[in-house]
N, C-alpha and C. Protein backbone atom coordinates (compact mmCIF):
# COMPACT_ATOMS: atom_id res chain seq x y z
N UNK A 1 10.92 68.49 26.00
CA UNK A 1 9.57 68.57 25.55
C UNK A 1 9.25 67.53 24.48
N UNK A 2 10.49 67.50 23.70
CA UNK A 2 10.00 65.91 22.58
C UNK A 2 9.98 64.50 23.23
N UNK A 3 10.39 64.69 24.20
CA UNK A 3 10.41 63.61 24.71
C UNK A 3 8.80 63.20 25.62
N UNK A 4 8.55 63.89 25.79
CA UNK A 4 7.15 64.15 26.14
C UNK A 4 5.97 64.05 25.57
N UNK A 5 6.01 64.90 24.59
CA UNK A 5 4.92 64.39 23.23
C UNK A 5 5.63 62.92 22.52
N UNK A 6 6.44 62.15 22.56
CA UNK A 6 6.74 61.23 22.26
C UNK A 6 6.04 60.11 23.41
N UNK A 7 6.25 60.48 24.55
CA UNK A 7 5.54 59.56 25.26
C UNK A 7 3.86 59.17 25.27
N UNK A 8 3.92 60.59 24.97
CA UNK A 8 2.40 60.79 25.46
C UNK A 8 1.60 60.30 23.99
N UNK A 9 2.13 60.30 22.95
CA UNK A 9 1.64 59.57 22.03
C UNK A 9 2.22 57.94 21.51
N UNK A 10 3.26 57.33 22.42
CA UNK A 10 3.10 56.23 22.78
C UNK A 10 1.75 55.47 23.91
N UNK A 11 1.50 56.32 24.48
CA UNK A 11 0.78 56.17 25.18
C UNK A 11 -0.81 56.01 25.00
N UNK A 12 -1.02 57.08 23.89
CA UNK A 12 -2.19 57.27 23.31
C UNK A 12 -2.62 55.78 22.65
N UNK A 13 -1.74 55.68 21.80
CA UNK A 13 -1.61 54.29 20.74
C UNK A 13 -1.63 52.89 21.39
N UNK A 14 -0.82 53.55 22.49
CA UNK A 14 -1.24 51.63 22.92
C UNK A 14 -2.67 51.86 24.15
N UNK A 15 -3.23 52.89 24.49
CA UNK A 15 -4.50 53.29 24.77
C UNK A 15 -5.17 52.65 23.35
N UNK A 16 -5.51 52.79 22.24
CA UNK A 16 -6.27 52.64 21.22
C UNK A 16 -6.08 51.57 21.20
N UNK A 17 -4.75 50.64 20.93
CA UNK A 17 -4.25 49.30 20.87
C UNK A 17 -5.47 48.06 21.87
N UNK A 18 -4.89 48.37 22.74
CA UNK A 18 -5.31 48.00 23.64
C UNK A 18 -7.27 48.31 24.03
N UNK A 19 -7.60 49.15 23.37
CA UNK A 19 -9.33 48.97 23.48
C UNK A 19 -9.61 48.23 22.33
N UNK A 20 -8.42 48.57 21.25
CA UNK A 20 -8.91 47.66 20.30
C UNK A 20 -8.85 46.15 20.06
N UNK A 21 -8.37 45.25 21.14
CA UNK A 21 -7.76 44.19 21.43
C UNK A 21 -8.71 43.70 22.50
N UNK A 22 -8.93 44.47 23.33
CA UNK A 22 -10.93 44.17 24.04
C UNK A 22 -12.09 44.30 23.59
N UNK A 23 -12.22 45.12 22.45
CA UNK A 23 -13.68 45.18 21.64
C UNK A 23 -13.44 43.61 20.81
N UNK A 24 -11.90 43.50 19.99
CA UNK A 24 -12.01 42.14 19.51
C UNK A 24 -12.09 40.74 19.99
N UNK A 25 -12.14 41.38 21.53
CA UNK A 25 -12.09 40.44 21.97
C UNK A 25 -13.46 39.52 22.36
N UNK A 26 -14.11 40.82 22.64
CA UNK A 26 -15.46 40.57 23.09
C UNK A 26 -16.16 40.31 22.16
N UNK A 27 -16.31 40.81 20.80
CA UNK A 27 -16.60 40.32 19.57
C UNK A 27 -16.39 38.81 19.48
N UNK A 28 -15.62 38.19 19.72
CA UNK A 28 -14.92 37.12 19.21
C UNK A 28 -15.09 36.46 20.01
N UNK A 29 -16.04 36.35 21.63
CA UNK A 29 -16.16 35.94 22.25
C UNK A 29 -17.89 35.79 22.10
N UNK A 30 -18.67 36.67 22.13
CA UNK A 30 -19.91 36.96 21.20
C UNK A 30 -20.07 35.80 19.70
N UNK A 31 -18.64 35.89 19.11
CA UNK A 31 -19.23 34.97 18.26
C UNK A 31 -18.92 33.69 18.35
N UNK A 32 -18.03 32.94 19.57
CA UNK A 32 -18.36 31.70 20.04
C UNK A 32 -19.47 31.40 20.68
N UNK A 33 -19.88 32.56 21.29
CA UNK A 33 -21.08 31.88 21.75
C UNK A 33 -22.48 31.80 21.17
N UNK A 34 -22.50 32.44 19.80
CA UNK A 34 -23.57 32.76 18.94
C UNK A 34 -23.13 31.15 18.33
N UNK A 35 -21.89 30.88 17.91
CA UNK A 35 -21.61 29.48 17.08
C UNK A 35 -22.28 28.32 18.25
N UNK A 36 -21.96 28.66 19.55
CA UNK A 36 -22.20 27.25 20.35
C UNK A 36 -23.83 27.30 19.84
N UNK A 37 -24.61 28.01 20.12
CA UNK A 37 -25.92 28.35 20.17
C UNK A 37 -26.31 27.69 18.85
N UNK A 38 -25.37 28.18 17.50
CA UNK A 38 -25.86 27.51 16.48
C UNK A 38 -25.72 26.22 16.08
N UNK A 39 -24.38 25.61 16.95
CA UNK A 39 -24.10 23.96 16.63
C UNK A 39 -24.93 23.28 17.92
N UNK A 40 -25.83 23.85 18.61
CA UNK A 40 -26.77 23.11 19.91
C UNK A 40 -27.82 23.16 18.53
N UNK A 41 -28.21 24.16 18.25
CA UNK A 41 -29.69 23.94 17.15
C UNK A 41 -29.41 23.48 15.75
N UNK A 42 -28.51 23.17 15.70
CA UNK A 42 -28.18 22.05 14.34
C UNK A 42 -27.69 20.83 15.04
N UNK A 43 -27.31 20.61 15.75
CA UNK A 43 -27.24 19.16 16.16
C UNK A 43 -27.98 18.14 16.02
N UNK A 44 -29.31 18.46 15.81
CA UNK A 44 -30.49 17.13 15.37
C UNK A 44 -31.40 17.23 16.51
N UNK A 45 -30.77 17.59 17.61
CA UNK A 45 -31.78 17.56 18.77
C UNK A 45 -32.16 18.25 19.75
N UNK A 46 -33.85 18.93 20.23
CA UNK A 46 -33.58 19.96 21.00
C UNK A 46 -33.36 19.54 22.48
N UNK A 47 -32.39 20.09 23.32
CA UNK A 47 -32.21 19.32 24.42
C UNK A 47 -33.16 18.84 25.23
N UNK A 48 -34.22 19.79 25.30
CA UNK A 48 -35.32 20.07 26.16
C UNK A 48 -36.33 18.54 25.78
N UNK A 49 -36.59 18.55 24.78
CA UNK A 49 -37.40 17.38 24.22
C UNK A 49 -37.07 16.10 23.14
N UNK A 50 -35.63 16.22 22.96
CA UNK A 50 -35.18 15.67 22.20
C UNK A 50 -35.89 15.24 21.24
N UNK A 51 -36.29 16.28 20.30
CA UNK A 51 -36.91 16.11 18.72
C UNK A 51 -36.13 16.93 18.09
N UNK A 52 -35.51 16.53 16.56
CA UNK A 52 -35.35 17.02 15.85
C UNK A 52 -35.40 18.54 15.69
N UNK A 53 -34.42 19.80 15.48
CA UNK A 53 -35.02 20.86 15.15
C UNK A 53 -34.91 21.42 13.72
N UNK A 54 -35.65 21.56 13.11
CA UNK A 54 -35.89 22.13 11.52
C UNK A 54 -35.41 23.91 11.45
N UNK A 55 -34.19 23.47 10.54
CA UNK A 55 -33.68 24.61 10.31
C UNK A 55 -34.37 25.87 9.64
N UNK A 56 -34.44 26.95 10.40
CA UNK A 56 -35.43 28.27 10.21
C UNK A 56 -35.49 29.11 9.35
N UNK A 57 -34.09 28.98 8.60
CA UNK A 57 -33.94 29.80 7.29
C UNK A 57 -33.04 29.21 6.57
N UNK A 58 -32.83 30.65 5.10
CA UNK A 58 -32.30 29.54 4.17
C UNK A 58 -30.50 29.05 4.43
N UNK A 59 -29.99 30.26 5.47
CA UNK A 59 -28.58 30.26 5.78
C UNK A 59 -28.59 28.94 6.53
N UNK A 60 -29.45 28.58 7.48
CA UNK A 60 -29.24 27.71 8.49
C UNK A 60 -29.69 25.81 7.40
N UNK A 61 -30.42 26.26 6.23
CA UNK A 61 -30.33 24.80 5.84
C UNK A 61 -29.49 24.94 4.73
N UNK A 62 -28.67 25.78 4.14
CA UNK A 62 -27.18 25.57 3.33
C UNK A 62 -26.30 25.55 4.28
N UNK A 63 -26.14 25.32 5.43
CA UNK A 63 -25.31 25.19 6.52
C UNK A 63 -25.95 23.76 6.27
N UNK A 64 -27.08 23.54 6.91
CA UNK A 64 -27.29 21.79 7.21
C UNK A 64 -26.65 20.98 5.66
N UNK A 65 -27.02 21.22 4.96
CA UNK A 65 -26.73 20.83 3.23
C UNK A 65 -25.22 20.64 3.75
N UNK A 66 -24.35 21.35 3.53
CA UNK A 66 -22.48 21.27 3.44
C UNK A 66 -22.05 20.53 4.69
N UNK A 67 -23.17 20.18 5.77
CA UNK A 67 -22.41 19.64 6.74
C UNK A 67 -22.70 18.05 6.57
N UNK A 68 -24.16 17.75 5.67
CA UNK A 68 -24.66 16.49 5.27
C UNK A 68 -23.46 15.80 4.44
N UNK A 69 -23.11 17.20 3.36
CA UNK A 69 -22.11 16.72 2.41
C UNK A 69 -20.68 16.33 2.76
N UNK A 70 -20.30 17.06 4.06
CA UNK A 70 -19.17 16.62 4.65
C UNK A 70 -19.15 15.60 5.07
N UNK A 71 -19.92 15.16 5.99
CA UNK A 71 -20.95 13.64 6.38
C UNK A 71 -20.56 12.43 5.70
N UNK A 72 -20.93 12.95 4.23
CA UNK A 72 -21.12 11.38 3.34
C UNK A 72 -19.33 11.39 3.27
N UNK A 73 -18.70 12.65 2.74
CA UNK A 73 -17.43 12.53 2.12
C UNK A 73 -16.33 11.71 3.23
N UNK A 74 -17.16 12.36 4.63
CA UNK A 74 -15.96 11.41 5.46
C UNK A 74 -16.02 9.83 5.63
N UNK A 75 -17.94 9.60 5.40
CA UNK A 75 -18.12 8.28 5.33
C UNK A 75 -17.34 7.72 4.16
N UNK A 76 -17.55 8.45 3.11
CA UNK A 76 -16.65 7.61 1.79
C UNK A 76 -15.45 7.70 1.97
N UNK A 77 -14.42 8.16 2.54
CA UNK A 77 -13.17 8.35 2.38
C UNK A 77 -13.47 6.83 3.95
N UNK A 78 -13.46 6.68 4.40
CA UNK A 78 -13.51 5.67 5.47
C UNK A 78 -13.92 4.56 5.26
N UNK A 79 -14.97 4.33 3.90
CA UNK A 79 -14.96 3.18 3.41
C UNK A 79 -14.18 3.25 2.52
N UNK A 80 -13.43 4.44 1.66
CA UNK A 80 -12.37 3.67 0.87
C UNK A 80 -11.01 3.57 1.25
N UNK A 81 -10.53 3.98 2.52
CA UNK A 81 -9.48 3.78 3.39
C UNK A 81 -9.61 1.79 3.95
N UNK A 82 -10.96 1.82 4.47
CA UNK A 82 -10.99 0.24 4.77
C UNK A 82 -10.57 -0.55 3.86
N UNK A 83 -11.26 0.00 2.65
CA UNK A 83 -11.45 -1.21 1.43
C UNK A 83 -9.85 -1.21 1.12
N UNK A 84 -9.20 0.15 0.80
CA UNK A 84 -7.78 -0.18 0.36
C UNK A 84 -6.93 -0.76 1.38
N UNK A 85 -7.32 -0.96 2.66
CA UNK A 85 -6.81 -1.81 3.92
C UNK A 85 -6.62 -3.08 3.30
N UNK A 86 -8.03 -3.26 3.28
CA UNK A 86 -8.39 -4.96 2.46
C UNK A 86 -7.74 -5.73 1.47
N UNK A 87 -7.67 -4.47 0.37
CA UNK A 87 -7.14 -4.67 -0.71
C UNK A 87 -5.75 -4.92 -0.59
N UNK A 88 -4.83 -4.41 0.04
CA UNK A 88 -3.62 -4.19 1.04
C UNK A 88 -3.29 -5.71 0.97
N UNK A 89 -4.12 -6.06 2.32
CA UNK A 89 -3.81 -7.09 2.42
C UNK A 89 -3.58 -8.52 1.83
N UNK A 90 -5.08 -7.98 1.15
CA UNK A 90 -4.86 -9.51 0.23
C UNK A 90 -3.57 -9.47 -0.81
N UNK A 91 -3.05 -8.43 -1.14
CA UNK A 91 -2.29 -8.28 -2.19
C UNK A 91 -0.76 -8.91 -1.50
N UNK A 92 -0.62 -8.42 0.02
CA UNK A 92 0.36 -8.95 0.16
C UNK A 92 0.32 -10.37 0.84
N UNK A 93 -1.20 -11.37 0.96
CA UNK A 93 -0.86 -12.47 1.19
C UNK A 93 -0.72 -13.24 -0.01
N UNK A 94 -1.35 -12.67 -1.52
CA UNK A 94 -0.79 -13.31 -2.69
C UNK A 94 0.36 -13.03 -2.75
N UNK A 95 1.11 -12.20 -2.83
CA UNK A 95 2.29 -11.67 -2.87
C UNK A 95 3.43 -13.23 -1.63
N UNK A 96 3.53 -13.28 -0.73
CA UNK A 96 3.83 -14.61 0.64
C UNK A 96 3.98 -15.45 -0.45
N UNK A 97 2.51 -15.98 -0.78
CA UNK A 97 2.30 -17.19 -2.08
C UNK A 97 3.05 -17.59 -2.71
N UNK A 98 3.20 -15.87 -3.31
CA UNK A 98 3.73 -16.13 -4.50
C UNK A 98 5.67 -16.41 -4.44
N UNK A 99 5.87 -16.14 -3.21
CA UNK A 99 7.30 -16.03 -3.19
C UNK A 99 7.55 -16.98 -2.27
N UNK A 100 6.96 -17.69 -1.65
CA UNK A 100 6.84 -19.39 -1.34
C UNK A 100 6.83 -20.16 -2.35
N UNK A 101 6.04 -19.79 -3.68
CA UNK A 101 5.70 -20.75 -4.41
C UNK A 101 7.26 -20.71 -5.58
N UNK A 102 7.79 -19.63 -5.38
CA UNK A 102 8.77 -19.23 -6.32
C UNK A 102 10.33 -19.80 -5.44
N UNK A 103 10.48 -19.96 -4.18
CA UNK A 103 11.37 -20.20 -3.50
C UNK A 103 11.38 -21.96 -3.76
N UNK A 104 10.22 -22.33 -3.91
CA UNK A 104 10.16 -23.95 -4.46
C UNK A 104 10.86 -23.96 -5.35
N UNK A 105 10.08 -23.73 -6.15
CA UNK A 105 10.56 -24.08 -7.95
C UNK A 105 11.72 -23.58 -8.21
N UNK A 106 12.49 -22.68 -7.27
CA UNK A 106 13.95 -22.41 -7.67
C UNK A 106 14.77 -23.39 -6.91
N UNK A 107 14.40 -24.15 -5.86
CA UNK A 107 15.16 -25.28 -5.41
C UNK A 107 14.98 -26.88 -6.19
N UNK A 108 13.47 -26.45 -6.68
CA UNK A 108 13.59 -28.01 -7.98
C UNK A 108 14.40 -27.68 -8.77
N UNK A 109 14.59 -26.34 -9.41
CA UNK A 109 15.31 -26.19 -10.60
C UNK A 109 16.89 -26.43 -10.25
N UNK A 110 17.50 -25.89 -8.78
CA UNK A 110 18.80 -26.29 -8.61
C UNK A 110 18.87 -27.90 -8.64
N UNK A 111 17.65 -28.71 -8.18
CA UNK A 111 18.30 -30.05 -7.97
C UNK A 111 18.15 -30.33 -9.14
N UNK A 112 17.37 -30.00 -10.41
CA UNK A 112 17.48 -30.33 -11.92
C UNK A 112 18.95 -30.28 -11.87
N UNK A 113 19.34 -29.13 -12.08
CA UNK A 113 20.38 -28.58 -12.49
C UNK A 113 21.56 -30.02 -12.33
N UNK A 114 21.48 -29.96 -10.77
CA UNK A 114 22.56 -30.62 -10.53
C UNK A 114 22.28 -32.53 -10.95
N UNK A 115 20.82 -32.81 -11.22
CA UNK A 115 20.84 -34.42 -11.75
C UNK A 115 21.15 -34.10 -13.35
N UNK A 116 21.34 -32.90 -13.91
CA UNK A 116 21.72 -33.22 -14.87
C UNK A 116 22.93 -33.19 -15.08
N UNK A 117 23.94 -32.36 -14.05
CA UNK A 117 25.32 -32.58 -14.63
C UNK A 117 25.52 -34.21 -14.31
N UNK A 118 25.05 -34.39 -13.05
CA UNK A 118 25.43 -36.05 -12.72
C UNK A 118 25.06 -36.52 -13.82
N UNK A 119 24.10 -36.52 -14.45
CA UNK A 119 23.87 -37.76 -15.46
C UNK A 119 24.64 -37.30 -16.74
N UNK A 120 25.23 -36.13 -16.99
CA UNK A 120 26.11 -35.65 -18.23
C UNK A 120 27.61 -36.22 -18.03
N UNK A 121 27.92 -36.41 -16.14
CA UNK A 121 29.35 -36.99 -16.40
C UNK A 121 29.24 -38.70 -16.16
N UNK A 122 28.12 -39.35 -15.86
CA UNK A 122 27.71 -40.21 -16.24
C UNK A 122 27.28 -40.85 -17.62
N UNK A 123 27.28 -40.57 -18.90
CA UNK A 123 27.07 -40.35 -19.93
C UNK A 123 28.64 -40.34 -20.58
N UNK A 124 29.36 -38.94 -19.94
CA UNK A 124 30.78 -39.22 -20.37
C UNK A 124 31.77 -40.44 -19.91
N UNK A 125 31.12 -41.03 -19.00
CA UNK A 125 32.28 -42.30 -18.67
C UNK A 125 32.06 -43.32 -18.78
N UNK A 126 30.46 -43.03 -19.45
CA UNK A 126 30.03 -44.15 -20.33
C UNK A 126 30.71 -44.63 -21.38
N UNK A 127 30.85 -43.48 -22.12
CA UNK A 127 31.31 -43.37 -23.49
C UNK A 127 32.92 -43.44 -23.44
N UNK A 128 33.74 -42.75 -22.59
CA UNK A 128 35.29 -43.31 -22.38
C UNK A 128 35.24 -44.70 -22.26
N UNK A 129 34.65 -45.59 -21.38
CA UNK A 129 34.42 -47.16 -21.30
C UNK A 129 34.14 -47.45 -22.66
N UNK A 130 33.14 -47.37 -22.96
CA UNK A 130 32.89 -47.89 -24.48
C UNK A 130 33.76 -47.27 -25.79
N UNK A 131 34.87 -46.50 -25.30
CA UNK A 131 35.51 -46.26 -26.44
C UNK A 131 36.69 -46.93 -26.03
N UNK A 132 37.37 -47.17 -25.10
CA UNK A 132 38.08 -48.47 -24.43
C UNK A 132 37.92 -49.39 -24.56
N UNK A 133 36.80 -50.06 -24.66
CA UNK A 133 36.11 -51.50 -24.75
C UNK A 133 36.59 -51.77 -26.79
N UNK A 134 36.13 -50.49 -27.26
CA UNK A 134 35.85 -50.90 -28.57
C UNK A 134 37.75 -50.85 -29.11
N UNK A 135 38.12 -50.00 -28.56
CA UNK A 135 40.00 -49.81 -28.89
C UNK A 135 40.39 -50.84 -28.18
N UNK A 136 39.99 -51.75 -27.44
CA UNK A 136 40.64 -52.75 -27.16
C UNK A 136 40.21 -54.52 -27.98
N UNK A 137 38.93 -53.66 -28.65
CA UNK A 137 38.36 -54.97 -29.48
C UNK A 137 39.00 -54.81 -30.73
N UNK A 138 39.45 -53.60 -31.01
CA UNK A 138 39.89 -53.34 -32.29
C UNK A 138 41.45 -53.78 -32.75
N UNK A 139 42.40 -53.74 -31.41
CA UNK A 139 43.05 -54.10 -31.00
C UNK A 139 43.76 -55.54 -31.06
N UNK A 140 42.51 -56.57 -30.59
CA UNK A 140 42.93 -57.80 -30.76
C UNK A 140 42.45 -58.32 -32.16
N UNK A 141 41.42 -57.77 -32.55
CA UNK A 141 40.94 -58.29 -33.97
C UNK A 141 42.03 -57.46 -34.99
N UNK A 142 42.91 -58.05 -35.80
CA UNK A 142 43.26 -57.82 -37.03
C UNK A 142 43.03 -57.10 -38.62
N UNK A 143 42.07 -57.99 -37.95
CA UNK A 143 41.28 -57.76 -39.82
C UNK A 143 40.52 -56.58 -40.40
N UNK A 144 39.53 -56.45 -41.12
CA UNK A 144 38.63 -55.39 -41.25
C UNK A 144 37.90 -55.25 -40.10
N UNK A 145 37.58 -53.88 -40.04
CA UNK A 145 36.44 -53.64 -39.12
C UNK A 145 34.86 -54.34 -39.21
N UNK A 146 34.40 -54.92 -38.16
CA UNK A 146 33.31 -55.46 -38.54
C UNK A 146 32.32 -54.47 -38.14
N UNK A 147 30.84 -54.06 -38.89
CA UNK A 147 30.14 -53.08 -38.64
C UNK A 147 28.88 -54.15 -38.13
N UNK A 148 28.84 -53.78 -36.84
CA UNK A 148 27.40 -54.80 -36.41
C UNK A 148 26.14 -54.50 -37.38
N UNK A 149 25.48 -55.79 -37.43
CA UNK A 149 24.24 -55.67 -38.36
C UNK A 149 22.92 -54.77 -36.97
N UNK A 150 22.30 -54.63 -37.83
CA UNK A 150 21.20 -53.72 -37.25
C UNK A 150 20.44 -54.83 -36.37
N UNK A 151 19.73 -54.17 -35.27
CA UNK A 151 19.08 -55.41 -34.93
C UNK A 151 17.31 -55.84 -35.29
N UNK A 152 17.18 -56.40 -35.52
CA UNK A 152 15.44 -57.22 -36.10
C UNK A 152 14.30 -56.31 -35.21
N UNK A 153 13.37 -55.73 -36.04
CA UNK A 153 12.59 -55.07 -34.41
C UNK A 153 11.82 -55.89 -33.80
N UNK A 154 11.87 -57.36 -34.10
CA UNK A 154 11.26 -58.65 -33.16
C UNK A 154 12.62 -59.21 -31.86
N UNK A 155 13.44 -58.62 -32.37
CA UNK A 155 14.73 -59.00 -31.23
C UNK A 155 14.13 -57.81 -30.05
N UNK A 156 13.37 -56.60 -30.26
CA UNK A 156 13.67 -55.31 -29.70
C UNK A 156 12.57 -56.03 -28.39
């Protein structure tokens, strides 16, 4: 017998379940089609004559109001998506520029680099020669050192 009133009030419940899952349904079907009805007469145009239709109360023009406002916000977010496109870009063709212009000047600076050691060990074997030249003048001359006179700045 419990097994019986157990059924029979499984039964009941998904009886209730189940009407209650078709009333919501139909509800919810009722109110798509009340919405289609309301986005055909807010759309801007009546099909029949294509003029404008002027919203009838105050629900239906704070509806038009938030959908105007959605309107602009998507227009602005779309012009400032472009613009930061723009902006984008140019940033990274200065950016190219700038690392072209920097890939130069680090290859002048290596060939600096390297005309200056050349001319630093050029400089040094200058100066070994001329300290050779002078130890070998010093060499054959005897006497005191002679200190060259300065030269005239009409000789220069």
């Amino acid at each position: 017998m419990a097994k019986l009133i157990k059924l029979l009030a499984v039964s009941v419940g998904s009886g209730f379940l189940l009407g209650a899952g078709i009333r919501a349904g139909a509800a919810m079907a009722g109110a798509v089609a009340d919405a289609g009805a309301l986005s055909g007469a807010f759309s801007g145009a009546n099909t029949a004559t294509d003029e404008p239709v002027a919203p009838s109360g105050p629900l239906e023009e704070a509806l038009e109001q938030r959908l105007a406002a959605l309107e602009q916000r998507l227009s602005q977010a779309a012009f400032f998506e472009q613009s930061g496109a723009a902006l984008e870009d140019r940033i990274n063709r200065k950016l190219a520029r700038l690392e072209t212009d920097l890939a130069g000047q680090m290859s002048a600076l290596t060939e600096l680099r390297e005309c200056s050691l050349r001319n630093e060990e050029t400089v040094r074997r200058l100066l070994a020669t001329l300290e050779r030249l002078i130890g070998s003048e010093l060499a054959r001359t005897p006497g005191p050192v002679r200190t060259p006179r300065p030269l005239e700045p009409s000789a220069v």
